[in-house]
Protein backbone atom coordinates (compact mmCIF):
# COMPACT_ATOMS: atom_id res chain seq x y z
CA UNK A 1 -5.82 15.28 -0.82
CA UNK A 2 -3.13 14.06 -2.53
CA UNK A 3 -0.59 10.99 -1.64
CA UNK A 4 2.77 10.75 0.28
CA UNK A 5 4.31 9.80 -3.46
CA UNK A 6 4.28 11.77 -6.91
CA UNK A 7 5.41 9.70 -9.74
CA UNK A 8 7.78 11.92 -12.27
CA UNK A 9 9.25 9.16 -14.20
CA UNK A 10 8.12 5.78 -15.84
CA UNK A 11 4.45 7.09 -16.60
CA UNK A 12 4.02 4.94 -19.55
CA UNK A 13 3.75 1.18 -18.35
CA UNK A 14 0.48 -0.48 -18.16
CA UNK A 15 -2.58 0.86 -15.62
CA UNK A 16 -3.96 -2.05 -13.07
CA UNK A 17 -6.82 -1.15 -10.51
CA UNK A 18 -6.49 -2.45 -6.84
CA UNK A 19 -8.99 -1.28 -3.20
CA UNK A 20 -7.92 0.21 -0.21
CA UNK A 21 -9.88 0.33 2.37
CA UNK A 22 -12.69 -0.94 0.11
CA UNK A 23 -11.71 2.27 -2.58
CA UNK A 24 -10.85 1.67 -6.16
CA UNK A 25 -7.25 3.06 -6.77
CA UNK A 26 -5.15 2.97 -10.04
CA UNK A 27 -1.42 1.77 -9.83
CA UNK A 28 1.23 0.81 -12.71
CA UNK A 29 2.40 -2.62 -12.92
CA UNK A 30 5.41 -3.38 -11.65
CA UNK A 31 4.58 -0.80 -8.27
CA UNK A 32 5.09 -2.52 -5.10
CA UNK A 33 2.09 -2.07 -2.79
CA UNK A 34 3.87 0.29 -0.61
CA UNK A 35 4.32 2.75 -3.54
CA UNK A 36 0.73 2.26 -5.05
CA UNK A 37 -0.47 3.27 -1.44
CA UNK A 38 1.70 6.25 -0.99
CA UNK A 39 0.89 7.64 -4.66
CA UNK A 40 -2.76 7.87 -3.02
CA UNK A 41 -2.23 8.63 0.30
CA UNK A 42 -0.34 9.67 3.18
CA UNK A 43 0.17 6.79 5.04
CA UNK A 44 0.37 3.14 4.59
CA UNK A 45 -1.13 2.39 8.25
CA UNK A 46 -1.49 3.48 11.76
CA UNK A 47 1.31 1.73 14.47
CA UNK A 48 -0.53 -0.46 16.50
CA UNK A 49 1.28 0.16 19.57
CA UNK A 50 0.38 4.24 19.82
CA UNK A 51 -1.78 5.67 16.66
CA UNK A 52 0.70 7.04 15.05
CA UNK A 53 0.64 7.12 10.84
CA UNK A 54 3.18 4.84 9.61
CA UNK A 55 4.50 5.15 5.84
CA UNK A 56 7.59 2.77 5.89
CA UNK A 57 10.54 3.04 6.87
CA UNK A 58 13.84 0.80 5.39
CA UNK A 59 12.07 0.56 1.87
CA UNK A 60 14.05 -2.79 1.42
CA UNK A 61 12.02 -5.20 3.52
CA UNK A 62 14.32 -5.07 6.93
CA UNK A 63 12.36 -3.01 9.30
CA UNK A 64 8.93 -4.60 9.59
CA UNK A 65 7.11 -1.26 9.33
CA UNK A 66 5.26 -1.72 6.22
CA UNK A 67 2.60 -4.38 7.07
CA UNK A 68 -0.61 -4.09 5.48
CA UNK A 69 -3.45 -6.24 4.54
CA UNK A 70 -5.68 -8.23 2.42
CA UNK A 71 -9.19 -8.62 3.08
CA UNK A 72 -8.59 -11.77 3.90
CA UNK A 73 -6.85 -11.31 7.03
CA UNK A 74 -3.07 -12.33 5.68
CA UNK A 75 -0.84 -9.74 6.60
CA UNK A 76 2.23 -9.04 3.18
CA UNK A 77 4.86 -6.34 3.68
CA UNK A 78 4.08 -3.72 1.41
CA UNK A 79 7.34 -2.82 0.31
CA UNK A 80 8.52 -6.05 -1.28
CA UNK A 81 5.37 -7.37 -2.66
CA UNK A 82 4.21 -6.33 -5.97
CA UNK A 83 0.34 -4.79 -6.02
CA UNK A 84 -2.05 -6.86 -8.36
CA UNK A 85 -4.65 -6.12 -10.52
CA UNK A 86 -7.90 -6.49 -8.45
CA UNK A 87 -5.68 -6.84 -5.51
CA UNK A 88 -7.90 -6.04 -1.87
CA UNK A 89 -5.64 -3.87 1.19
CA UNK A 90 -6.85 -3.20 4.16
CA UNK A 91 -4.85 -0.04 6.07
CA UNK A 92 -5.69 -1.77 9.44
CA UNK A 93 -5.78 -5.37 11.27
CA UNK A 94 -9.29 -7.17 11.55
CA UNK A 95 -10.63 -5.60 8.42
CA UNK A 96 -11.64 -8.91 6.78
CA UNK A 97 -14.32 -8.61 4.46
């Protein structure tokens, strides 16, 4: 299955692997997390308050509807941080490795 996202244009900057959900996935640099999830999946996260898939909203950081995760508990919003090489996102709370 395919991701939310299909990139069309800027194809040629440099590769950088990061995990979701403990799975190796290949972004560009320069991709904000938010867009390195979507070009792999459908969703960014589930809403805590009823199930539902979540995949931002705003895109600009107003909203608060792209959360996501690092292992290590700390909570970024996906749509105004940049995704790192070797970077570790967690699609749900209380996924600390």
């Amino acid at each position: 299955m395919g991701g939310l996202l299909f990139r069309v244009a800027e194809q040629n900057r440099a590769t950088l692997v990061f995990h979701l959900d403990g799975v190796a996935c290949s972004a560009l640099e320069g991709d904000t997390v938010l867009t390195a999830v979507l070009a792999h999946q459908t969703r960014l996260r589930t809403s805590e308050f009823d199930g539902m898939p979540r995949a931002g909203f705003c895109m600009m950081g107003a909203c608060q509807d792209c959360w996501i995760w690092l292992e290590t508990g700390e909570r970024i919003r996906a749509c105004t941080t940049l995704v790192g090489a070797g970077m570790r996102l967690c699609s749900y709370a209380g996924a600390v490795a």
